[in-house]
Protein backbone atom coordinates (compact mmCIF):
# COMPACT_ATOMS: atom_id res chain seq x y z
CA UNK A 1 14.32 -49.56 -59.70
CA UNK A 2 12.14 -52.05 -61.63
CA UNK A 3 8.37 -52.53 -60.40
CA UNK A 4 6.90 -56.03 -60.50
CA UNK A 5 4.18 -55.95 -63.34
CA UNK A 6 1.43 -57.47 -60.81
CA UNK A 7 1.56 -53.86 -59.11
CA UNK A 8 1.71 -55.83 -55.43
CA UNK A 9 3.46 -53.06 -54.00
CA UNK A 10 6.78 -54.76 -54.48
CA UNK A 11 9.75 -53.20 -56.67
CA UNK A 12 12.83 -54.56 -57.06
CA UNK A 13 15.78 -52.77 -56.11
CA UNK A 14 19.64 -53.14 -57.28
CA UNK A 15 22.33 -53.59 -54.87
CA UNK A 16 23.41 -49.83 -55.37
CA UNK A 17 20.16 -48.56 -55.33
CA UNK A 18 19.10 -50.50 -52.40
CA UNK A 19 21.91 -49.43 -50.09
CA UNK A 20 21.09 -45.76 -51.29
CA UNK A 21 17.84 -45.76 -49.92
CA UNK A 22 18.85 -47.52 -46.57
CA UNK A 23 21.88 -45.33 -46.15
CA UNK A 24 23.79 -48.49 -45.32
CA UNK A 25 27.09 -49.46 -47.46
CA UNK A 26 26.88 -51.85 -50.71
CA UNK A 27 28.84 -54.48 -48.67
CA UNK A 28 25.93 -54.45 -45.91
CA UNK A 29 23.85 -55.18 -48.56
CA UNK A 30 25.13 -58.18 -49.85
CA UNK A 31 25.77 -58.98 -46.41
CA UNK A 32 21.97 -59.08 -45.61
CA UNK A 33 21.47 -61.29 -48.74
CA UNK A 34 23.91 -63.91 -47.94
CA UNK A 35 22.10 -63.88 -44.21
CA UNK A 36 18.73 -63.93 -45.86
CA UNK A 37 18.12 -60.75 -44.39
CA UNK A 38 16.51 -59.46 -46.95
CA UNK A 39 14.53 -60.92 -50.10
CA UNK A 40 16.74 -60.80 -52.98
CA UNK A 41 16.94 -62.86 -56.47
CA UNK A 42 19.84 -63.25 -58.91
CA UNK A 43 19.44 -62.13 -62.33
CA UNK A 44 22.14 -61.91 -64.80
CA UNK A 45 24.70 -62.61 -62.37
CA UNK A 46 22.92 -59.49 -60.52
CA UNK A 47 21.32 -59.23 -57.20
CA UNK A 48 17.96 -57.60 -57.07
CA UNK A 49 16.15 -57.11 -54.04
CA UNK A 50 12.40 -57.09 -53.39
CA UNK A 51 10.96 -54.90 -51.07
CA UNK A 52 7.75 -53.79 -49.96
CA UNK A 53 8.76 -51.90 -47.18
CA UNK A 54 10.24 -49.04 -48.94
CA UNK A 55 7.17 -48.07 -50.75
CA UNK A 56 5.41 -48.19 -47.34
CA UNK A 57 7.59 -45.45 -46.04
CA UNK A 58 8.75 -48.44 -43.20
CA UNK A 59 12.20 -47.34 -42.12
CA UNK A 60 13.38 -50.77 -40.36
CA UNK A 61 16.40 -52.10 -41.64
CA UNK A 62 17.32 -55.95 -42.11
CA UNK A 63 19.52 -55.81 -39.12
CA UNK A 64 16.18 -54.10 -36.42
CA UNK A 65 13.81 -56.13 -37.81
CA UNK A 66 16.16 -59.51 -37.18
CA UNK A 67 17.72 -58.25 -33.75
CA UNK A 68 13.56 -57.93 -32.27
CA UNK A 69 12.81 -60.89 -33.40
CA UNK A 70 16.11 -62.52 -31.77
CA UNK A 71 15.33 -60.73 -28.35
CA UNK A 72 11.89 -61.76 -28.41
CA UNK A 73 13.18 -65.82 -28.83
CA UNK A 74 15.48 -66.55 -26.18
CA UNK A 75 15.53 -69.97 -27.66
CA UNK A 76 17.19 -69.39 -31.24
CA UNK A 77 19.87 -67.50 -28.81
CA UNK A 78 20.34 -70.28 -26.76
CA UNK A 79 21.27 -72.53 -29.91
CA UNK A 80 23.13 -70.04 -31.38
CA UNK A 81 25.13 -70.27 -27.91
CA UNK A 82 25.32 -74.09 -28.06
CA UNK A 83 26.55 -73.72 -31.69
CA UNK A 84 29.38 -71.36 -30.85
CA UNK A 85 30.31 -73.27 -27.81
CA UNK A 86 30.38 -76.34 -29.99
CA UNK A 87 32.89 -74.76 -32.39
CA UNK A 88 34.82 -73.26 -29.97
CA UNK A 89 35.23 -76.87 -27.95
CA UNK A 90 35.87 -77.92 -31.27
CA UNK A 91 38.74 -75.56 -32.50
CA UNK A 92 40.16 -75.91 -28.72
CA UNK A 93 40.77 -79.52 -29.92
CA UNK A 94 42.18 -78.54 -33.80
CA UNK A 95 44.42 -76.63 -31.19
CA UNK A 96 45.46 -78.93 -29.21
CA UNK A 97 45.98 -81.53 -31.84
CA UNK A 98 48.17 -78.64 -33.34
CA UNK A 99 50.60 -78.46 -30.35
CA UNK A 100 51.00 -81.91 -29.99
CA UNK A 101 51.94 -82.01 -33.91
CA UNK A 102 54.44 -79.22 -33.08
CA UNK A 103 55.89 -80.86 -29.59
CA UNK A 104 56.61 -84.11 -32.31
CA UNK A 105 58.39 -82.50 -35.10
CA UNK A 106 60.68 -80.76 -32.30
CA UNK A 107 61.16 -83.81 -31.20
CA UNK A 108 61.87 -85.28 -34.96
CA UNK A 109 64.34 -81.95 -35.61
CA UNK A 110 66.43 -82.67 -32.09
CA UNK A 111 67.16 -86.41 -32.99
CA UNK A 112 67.51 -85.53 -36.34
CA UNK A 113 70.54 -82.81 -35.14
CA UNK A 114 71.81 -84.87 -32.34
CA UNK A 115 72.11 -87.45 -35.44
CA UNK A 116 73.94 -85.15 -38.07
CA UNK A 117 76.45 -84.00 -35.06
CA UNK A 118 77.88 -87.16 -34.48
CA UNK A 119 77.72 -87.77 -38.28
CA UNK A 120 79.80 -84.70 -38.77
CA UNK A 121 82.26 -85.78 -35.62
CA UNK A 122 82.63 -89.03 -37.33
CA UNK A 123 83.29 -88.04 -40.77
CA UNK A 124 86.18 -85.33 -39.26
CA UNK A 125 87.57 -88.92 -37.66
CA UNK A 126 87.92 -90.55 -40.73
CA UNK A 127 89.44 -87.36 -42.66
CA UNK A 128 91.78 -86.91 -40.24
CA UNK A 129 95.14 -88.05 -41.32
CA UNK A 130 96.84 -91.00 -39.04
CA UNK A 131 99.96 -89.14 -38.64
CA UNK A 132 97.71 -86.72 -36.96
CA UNK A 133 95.50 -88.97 -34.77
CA UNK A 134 98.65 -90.48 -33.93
CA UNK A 135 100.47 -87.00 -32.36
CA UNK A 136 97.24 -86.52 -30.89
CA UNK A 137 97.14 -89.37 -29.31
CA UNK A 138 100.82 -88.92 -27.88
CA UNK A 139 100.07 -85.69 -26.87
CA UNK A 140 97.39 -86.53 -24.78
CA UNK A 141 98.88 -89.76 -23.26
CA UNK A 142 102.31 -86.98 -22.42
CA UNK A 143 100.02 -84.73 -20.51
């Protein structure tokens, strides 16, 4: 832990330490920090966190403190709905877009086979011998 020199009651915490004290995991942590959870500043490629709550013996995580707020403001919840409901209309479309992309290239791989098929039935035509195309030919006209 490393105290503030201005003695406000605020000490800064490492990520470790942090999670120690909170009983939470070292991922939740940095969780918190990339939410802006929690008051944190980067310091030789280090997170530190400030807190003032620990030394007040408060026991409310990052995660109570933001989920009574959000109850308490049914309007950040309604555009947090709008915002997912715009994302999911738009990946809906990314989807869409998708199978149609698909539907074509089946389409492209069909002709593309049809095409080789009667490639390969014409290049067996031309191998073919005329002594053979010829009994063939008599063959069938016999029959």
């Amino acid at each position: 832990m490393v105290t503030n020199g201005n003695n406000s009651g605020t000490s800064k915490f490492s990520v470790q330490e942090y999670a120690s004290l909170r009983d939470v995991s070292i991922n939740t942590v940095r969780n918190w920090i990339k939410a802006n959870k929690i008051d944190a500043t980067m310091i030789s490629n280090k997170w530190f966190i400030h807190d003032t709550n620990i030394g007040n013996n408060q026991e409310n995580t990052p995660e109570e403190s933001s989920t009574n707020t959000d109850t308490n403001d049914g309007t950040n919840q309604k555009l947090v709905v709008e915002i997912l409901q715009s994302q999911i209309e738009h990946l809906k479309n990314e989807l869409e877009e998708s199978h149609d992309k698909i539907k074509r290239s089946d389409m492209v791989i069909m002709k593309l086979t049809s095409t080789m098929e009667t490639q390969q039935l014409q290049l067996t035509e031309v191998t073919t011998p005329f002594w053979k195309k010829l009994f063939r030919n008599r063959k069938q006209s016999l029959t």
